[in-house]
N, C-alpha and C. Protein backbone atom coordinates (compact mmCIF):
# COMPACT_ATOMS: atom_id res chain seq x y z
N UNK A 1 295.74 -21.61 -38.52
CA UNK A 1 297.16 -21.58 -38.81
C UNK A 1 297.72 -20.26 -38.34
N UNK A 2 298.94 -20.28 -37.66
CA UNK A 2 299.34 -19.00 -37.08
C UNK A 2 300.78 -19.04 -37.38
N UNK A 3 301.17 -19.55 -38.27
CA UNK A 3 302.97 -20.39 -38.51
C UNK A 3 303.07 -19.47 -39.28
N UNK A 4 302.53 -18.21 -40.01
CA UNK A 4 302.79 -17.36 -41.03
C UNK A 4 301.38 -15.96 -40.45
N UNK A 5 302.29 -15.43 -40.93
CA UNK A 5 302.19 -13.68 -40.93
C UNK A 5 301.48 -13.32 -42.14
N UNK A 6 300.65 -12.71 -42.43
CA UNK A 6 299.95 -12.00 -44.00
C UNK A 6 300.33 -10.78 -44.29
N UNK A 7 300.68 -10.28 -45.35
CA UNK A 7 300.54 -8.61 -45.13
C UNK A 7 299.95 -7.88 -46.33
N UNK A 8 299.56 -6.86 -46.17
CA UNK A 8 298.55 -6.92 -47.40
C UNK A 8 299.14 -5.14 -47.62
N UNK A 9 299.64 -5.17 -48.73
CA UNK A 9 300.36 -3.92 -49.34
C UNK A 9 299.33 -3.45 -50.32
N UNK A 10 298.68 -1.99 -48.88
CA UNK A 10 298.23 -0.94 -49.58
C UNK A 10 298.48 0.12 -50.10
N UNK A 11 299.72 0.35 -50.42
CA UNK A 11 300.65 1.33 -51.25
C UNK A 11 300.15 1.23 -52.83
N UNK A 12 301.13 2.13 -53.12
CA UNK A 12 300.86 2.58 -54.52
C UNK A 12 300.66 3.67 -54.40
N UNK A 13 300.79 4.39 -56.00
CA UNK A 13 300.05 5.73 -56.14
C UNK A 13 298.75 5.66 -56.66
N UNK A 14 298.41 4.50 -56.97
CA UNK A 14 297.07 4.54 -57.41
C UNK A 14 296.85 5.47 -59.02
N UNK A 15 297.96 5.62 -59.34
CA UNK A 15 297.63 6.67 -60.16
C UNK A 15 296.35 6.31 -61.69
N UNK A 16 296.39 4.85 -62.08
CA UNK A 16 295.71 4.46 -63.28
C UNK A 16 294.28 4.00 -62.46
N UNK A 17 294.26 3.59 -61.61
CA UNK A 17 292.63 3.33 -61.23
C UNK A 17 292.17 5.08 -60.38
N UNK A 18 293.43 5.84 -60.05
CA UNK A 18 292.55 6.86 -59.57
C UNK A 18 292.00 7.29 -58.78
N UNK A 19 291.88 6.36 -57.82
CA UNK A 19 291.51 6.25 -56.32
C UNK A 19 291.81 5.18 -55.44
N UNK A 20 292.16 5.20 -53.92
CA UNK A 20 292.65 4.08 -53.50
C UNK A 20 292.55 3.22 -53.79
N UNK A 21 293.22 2.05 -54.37
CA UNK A 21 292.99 0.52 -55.01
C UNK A 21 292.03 -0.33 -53.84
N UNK A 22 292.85 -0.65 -53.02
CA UNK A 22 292.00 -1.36 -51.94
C UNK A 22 290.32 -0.99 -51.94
N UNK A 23 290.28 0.09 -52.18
CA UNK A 23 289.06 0.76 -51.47
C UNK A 23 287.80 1.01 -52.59
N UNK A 24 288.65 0.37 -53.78
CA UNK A 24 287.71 0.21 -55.10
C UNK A 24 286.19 -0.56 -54.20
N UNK A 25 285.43 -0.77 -55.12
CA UNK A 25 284.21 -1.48 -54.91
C UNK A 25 283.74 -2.43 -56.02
N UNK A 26 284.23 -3.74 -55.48
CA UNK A 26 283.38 -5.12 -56.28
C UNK A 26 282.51 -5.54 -56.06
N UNK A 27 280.84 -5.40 -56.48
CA UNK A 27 280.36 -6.07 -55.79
C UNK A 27 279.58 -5.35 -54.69
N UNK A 28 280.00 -4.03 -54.39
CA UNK A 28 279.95 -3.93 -53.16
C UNK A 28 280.39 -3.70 -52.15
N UNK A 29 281.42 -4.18 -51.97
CA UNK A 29 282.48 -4.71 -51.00
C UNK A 29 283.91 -3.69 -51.47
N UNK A 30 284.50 -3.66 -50.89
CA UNK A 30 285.94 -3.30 -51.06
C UNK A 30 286.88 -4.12 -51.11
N UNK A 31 287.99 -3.82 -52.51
CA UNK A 31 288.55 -5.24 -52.86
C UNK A 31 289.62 -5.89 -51.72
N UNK A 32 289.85 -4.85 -50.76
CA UNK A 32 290.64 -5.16 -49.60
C UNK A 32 289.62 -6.38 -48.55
N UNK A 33 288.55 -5.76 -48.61
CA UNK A 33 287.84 -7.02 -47.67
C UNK A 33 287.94 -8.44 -48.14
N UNK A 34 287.88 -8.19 -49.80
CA UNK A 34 288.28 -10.12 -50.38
C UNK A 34 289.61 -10.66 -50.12
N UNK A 35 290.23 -9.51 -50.35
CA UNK A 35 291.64 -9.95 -49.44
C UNK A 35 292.09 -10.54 -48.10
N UNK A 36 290.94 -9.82 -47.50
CA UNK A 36 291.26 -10.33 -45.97
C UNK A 36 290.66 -11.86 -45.29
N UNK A 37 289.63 -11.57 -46.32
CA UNK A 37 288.58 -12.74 -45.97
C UNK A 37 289.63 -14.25 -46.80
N UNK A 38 290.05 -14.09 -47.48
CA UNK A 38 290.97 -14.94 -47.85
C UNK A 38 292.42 -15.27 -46.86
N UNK A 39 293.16 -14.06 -46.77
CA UNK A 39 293.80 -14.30 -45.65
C UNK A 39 293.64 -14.88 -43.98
N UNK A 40 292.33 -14.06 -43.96
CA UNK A 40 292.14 -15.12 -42.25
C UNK A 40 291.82 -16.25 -42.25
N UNK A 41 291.83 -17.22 -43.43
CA UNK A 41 291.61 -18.80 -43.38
C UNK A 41 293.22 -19.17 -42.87
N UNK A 42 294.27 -17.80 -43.38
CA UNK A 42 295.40 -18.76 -43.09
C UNK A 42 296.18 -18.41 -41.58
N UNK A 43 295.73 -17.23 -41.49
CA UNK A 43 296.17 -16.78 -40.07
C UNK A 43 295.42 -15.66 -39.57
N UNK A 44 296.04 -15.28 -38.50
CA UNK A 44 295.34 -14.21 -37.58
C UNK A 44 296.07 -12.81 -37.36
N UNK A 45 297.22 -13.54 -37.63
CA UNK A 45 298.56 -12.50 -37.50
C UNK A 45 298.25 -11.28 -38.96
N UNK A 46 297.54 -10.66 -39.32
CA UNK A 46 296.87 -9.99 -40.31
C UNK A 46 297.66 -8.17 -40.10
N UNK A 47 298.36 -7.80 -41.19
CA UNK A 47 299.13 -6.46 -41.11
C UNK A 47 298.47 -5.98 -42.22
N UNK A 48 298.10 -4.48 -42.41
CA UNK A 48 298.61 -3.88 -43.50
C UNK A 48 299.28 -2.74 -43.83
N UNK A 49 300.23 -2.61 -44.79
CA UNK A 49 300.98 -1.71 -44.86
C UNK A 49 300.55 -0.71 -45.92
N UNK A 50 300.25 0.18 -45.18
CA UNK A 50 299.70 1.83 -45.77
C UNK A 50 300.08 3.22 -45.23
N UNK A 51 300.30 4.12 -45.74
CA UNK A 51 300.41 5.35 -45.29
C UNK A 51 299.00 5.84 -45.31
N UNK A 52 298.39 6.01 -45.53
CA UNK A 52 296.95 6.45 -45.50
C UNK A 52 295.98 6.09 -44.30
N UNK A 53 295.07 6.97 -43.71
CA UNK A 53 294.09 6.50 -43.18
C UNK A 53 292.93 6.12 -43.28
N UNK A 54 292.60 5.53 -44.67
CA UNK A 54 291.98 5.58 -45.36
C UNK A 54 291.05 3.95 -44.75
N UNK A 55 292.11 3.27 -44.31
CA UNK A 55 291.73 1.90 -44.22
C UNK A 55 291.86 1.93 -42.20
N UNK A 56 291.38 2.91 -41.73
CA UNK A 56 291.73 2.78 -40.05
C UNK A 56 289.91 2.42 -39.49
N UNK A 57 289.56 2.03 -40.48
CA UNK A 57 287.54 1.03 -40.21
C UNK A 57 288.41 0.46 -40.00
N UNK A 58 288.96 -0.66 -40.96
CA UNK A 58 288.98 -2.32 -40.45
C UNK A 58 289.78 -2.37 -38.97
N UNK A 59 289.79 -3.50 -38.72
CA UNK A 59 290.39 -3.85 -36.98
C UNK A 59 291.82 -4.58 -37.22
N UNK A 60 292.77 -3.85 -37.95
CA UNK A 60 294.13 -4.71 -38.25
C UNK A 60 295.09 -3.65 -37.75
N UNK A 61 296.12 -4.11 -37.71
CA UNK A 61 297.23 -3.25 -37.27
C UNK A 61 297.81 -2.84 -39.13
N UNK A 62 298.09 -1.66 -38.55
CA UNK A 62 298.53 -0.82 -39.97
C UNK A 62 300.11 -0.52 -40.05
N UNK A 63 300.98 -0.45 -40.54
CA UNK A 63 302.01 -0.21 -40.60
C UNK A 63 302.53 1.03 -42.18
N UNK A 64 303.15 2.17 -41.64
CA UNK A 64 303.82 2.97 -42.54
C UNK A 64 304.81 2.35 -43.39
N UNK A 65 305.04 2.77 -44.21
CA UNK A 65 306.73 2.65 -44.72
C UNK A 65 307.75 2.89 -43.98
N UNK A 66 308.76 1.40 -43.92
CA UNK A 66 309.77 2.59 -43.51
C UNK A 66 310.78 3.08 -43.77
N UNK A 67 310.50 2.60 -45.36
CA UNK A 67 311.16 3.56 -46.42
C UNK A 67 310.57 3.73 -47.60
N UNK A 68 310.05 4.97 -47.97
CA UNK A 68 309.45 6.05 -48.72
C UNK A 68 309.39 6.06 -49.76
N UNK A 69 308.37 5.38 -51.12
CA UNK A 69 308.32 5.64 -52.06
C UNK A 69 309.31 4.50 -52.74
N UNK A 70 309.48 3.51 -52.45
CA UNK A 70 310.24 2.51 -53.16
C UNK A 70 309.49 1.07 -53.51
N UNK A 71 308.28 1.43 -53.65
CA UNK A 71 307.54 0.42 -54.31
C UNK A 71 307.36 -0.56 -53.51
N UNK A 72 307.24 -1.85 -54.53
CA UNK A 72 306.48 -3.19 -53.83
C UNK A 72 307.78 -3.56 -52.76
N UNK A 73 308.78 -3.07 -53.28
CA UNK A 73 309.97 -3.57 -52.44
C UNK A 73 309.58 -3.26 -50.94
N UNK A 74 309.74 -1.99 -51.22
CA UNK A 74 309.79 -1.03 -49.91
C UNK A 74 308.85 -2.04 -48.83
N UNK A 75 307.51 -2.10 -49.72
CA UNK A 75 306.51 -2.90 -48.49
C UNK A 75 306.77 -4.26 -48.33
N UNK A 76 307.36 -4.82 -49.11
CA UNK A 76 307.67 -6.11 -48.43
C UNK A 76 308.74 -5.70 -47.66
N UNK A 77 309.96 -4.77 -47.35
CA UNK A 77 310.70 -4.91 -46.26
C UNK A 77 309.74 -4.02 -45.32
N UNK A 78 308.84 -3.34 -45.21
CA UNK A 78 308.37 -3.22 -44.04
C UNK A 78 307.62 -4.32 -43.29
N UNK A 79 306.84 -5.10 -44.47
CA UNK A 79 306.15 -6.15 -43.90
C UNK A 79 306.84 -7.09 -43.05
N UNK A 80 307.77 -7.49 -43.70
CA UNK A 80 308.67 -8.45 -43.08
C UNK A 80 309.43 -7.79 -41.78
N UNK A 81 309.94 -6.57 -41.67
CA UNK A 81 310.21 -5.89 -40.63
C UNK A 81 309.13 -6.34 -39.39
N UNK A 82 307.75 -6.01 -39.38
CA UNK A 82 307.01 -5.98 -38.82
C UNK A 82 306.08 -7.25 -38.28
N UNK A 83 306.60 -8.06 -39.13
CA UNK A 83 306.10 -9.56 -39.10
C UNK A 83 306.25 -10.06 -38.13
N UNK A 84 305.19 -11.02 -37.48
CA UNK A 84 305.57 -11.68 -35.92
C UNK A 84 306.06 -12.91 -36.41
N UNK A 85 305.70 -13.53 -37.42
CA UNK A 85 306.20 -14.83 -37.77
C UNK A 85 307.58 -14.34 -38.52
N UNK A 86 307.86 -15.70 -38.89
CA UNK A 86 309.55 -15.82 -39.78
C UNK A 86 308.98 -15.64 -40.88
N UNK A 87 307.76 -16.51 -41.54
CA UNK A 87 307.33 -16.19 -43.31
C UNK A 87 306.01 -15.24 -43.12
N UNK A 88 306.19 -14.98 -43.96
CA UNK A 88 304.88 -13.43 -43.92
C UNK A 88 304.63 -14.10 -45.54
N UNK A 89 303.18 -13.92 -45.89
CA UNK A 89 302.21 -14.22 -47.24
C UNK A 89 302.05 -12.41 -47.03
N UNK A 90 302.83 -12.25 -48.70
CA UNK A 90 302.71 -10.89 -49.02
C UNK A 90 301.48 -10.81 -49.82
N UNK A 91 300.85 -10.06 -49.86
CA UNK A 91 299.27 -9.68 -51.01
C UNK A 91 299.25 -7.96 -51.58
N UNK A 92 299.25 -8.04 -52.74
CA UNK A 92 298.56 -6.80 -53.11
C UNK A 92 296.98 -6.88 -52.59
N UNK A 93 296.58 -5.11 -52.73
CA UNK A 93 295.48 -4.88 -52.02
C UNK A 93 294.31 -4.90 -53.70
N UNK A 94 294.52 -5.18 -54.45
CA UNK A 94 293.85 -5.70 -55.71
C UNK A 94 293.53 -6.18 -56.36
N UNK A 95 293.33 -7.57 -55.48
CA UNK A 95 293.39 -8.79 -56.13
C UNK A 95 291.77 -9.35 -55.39
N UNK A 96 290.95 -8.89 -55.72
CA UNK A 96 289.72 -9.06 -55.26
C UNK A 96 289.18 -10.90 -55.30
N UNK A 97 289.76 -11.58 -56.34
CA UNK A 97 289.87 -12.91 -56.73
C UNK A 97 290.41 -13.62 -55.69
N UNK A 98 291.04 -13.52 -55.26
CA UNK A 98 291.77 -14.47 -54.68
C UNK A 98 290.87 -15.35 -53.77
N UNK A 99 291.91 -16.11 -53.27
CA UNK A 99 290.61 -17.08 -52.29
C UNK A 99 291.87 -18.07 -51.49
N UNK A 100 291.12 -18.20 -50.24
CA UNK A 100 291.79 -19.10 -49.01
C UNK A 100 292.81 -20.36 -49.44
N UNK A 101 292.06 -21.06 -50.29
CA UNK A 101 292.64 -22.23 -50.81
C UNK A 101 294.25 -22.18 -51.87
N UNK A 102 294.06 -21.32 -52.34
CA UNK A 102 295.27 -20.97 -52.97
C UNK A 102 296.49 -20.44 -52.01
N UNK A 103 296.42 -19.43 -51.02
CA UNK A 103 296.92 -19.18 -50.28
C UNK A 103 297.22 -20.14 -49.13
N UNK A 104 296.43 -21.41 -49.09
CA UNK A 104 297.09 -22.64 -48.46
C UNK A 104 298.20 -23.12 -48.86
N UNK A 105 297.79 -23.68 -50.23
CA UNK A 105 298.82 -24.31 -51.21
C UNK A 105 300.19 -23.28 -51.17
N UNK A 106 299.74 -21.80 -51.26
CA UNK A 106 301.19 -21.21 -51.10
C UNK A 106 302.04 -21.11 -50.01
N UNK A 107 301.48 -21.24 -48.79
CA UNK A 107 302.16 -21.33 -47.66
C UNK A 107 302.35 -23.06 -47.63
N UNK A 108 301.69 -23.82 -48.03
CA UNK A 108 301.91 -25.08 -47.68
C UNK A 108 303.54 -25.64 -48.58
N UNK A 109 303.62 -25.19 -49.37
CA UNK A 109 304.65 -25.21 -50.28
C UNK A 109 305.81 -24.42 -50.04
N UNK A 110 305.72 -23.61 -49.26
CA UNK A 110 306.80 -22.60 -48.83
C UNK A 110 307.60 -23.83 -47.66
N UNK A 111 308.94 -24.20 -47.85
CA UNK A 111 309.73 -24.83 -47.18
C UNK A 111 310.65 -23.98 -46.36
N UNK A 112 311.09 -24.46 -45.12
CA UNK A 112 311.69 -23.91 -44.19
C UNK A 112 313.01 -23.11 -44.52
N UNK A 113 313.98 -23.77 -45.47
CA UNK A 113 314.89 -23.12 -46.19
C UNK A 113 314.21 -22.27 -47.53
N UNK A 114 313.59 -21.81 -47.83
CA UNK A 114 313.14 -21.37 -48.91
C UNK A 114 313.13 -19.74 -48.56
N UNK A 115 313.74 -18.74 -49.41
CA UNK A 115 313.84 -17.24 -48.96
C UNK A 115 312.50 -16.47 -49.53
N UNK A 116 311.95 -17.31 -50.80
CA UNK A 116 310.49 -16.64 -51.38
C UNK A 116 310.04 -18.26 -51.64
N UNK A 117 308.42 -17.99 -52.04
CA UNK A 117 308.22 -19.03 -52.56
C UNK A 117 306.95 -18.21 -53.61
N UNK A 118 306.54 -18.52 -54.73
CA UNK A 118 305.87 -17.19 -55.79
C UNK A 118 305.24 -17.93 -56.76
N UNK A 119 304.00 -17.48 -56.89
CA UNK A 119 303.22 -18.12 -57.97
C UNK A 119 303.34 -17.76 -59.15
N UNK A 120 303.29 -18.64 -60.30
CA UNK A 120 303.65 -18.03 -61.73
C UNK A 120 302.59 -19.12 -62.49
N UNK A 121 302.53 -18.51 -63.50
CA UNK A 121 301.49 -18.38 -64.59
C UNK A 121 301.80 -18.70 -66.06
N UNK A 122 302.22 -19.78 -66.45
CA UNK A 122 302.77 -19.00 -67.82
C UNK A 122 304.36 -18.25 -67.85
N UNK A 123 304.22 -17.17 -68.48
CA UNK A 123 304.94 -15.96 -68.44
C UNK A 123 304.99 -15.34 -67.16
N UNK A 124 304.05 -14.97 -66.35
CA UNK A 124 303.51 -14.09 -65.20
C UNK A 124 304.34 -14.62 -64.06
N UNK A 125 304.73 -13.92 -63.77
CA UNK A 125 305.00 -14.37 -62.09
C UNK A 125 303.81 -13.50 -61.16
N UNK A 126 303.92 -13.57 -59.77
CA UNK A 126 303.32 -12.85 -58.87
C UNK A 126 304.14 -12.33 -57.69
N UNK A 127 304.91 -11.60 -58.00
CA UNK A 127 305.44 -11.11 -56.75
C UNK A 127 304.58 -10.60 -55.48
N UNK A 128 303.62 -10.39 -55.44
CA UNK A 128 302.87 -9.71 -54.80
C UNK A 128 302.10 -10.70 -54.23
N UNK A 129 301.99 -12.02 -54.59
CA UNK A 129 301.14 -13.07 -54.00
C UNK A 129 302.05 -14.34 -53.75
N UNK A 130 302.42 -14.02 -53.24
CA UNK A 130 304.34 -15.04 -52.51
C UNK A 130 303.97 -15.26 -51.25
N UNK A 131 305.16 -16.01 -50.29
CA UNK A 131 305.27 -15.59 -49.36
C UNK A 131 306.86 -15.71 -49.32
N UNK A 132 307.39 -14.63 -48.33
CA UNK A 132 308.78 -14.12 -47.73
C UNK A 132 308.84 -14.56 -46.56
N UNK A 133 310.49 -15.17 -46.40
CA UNK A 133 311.07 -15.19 -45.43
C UNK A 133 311.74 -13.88 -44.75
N UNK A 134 311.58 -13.78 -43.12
CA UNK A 134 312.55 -12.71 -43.05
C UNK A 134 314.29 -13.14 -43.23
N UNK A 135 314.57 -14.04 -43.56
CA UNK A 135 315.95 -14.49 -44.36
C UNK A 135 315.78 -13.27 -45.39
N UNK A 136 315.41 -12.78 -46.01
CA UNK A 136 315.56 -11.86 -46.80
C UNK A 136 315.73 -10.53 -46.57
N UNK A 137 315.32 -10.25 -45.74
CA UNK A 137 315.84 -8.53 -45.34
C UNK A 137 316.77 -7.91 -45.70
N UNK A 138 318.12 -8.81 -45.05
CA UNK A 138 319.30 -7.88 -45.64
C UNK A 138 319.55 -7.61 -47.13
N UNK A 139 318.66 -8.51 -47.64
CA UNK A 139 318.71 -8.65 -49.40
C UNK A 139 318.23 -7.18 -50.12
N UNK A 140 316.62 -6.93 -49.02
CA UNK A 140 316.13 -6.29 -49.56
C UNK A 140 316.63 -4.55 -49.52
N UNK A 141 317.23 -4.48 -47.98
CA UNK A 141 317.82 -3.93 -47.50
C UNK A 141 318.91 -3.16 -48.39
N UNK A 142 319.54 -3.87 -48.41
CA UNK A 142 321.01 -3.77 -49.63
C UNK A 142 319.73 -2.83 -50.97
N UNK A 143 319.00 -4.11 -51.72
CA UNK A 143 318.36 -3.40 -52.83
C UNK A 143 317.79 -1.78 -52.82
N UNK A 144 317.23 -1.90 -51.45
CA UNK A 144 316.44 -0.53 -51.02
C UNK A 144 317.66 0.73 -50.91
N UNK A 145 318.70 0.52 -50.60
CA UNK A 145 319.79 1.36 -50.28
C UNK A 145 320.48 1.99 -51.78
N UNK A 146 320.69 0.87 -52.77
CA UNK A 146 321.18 0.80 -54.13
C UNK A 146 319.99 1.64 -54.67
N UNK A 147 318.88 1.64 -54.40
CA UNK A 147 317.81 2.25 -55.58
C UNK A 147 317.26 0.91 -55.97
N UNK A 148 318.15 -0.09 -56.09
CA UNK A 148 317.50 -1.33 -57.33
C UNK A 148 316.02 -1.92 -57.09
N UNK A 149 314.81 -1.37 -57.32
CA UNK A 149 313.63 -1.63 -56.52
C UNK A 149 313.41 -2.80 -57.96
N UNK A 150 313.71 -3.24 -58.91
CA UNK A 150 312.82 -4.01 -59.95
C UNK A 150 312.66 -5.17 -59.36
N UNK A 151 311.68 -5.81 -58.96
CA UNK A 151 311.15 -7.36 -58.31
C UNK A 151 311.61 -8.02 -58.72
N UNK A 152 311.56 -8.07 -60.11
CA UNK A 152 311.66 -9.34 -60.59
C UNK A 152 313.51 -9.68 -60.78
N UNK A 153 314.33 -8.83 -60.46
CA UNK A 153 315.55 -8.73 -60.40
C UNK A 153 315.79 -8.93 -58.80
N UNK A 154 315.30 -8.91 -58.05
CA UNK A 154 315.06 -9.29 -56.58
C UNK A 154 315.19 -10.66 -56.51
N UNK A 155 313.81 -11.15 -57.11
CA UNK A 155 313.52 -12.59 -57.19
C UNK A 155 314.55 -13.29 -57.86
N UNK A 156 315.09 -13.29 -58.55
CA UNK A 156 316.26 -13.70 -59.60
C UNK A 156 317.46 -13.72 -58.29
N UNK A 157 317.64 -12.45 -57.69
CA UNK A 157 318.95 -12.93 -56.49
C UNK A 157 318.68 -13.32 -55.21
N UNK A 158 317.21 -13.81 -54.58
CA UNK A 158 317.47 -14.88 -53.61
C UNK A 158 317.07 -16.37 -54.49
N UNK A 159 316.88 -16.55 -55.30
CA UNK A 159 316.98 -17.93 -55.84
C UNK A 159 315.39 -18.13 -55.18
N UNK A 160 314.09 -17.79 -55.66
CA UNK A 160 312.76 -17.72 -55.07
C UNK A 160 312.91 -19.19 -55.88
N UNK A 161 311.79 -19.51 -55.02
CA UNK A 161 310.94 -21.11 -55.41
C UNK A 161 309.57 -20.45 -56.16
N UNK A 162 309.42 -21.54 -57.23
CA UNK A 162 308.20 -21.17 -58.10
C UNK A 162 307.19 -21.96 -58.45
N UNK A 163 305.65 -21.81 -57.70
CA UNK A 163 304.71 -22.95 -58.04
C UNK A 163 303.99 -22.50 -59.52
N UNK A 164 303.64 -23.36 -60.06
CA UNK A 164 303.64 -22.92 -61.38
C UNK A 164 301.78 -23.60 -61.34
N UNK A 165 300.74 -22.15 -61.80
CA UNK A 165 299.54 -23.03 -61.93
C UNK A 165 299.01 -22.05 -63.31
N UNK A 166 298.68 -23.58 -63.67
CA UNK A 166 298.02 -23.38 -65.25
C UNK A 166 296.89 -23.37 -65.74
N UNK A 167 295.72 -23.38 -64.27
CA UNK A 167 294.15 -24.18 -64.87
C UNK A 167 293.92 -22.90 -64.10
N UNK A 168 292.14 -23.16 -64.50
CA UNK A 168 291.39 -21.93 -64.07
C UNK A 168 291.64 -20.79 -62.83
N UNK A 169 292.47 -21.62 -62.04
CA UNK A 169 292.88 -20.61 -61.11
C UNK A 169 293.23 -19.58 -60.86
N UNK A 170 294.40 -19.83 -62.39
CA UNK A 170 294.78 -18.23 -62.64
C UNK A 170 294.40 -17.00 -62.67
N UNK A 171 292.75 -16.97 -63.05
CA UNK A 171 291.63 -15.86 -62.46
C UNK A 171 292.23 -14.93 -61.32
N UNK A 172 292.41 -15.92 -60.09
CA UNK A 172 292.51 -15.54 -58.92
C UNK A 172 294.07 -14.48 -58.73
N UNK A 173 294.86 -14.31 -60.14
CA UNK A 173 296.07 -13.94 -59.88
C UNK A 173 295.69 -12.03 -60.52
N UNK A 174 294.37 -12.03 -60.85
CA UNK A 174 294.14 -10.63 -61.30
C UNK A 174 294.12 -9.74 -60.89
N UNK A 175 295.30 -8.92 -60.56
CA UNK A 175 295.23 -7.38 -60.33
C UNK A 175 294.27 -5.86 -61.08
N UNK A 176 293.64 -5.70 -60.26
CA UNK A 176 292.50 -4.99 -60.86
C UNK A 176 293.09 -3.76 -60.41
N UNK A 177 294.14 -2.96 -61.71
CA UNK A 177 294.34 -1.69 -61.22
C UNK A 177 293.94 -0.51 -62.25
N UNK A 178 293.16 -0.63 -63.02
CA UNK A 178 292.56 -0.19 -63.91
C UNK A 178 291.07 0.38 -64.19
N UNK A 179 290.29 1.30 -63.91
CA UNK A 179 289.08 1.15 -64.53
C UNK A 179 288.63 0.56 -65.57
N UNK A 180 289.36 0.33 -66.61
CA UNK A 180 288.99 -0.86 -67.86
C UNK A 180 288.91 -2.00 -67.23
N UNK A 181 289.61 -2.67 -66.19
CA UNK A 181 290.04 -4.01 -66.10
C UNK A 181 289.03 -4.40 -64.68
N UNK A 182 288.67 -3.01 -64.12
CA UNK A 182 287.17 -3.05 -63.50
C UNK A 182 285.88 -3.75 -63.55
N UNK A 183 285.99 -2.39 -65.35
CA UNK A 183 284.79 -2.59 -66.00
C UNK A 183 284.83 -4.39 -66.49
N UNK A 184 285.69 -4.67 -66.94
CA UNK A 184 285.59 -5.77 -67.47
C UNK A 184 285.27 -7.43 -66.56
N UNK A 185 285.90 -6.77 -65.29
CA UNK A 185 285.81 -8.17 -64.02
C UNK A 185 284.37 -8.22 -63.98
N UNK A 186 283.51 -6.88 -63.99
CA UNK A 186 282.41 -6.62 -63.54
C UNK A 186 280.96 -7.74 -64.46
N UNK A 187 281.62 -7.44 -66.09
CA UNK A 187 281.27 -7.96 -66.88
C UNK A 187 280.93 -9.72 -66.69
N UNK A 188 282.28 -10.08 -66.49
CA UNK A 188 282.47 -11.34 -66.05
C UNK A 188 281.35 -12.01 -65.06
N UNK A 189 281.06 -13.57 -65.11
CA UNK A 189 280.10 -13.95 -64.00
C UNK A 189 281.68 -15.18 -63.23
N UNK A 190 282.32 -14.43 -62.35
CA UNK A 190 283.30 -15.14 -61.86
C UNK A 190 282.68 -15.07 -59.98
């Protein structure tokens, strides 16, 4: 599949896990590699957005901010800036869970008129495990200019589409930004 763009937002300050998130170790592995390995089932078109050189091993094209310190926002308008496709599948770099099949269903569900399309949980949404249209830019644009970086006040003004999953899957929606929440995945036989 090459009809969508991925981008995998390695920002943050990292400040509660303490050291680059991506670059944690599950397993072994770095939680950015489960990321990717999930993403290339859906495309090839593979970005990530980091200021750091921290991640210049892997073989992807890297992209800066290109605007400074404004959170998840900020990287989804760079992502989408930078995107070769029209929908880009946004990912945090901490979600070591995740897996190919879910990220089908989310692009498969993302409709041509649709400006987000976002997995939710319950209570939870996932901004960070969506995918974006570049129909949204000027949205974000505007937000990025105002200061207004809160997502979920984002999502609320393009009218996002919401798949709603309730069974074991939800695992796969875990952001591991914590050394507690580390220790505890570790615990787990997932």
């Amino acid at each position: 599949m090459n009809d969508v763009s991925v981008a995998i937002l390695c920002g943050g300050k990292s400040s509660r896990m303490q050291s680059e998130k991506g670059l944690v170790l599950y397993r072994g592995i770095p939680f950015i590699e489960y990321v990717i390995a999930a993403a290339k089932d859906i495309s090839t078109d593979i970005i990530l957005i980091t200021n750091s050189t921290d991640y210049d091993y892997l073989p992807f094209e890297k992209k800066k901010d290109i605007e400074k310190d404004k959170g998840p926002l900020g990287g989804i308008y760079t992502a989408l800036t930078y995107a070769k496709q029209q929908n880009c599948v946004i990912l945090s770099c901490d979600i070591p869970l995740i897996k190919a099949s879910l990220l089908r269903l989310l692009f498969e569900n993302n409709k041509e008129d649709s400006m987000a399309t976002v997995f939710k949980d319950g209570e939870h949404t996932h901004p960070l495990i969506a995918c974006y249209s570049k129909k949204v830019l000027p949205k974000l644009k505007t937000a990025i200019v105002n200061n207004d970086l809160k997502m979920m006040r984002f999502l609320d003004c393009i009218e996002a589409k919401y798949i709603s999953i309730e069974d074991e899957r939800t695992v796969q929606f875990q952001n591991i930004n914590t050394r507690e929440a580390l220790a505890q995945l570790e615990q787990k036989k997932i």
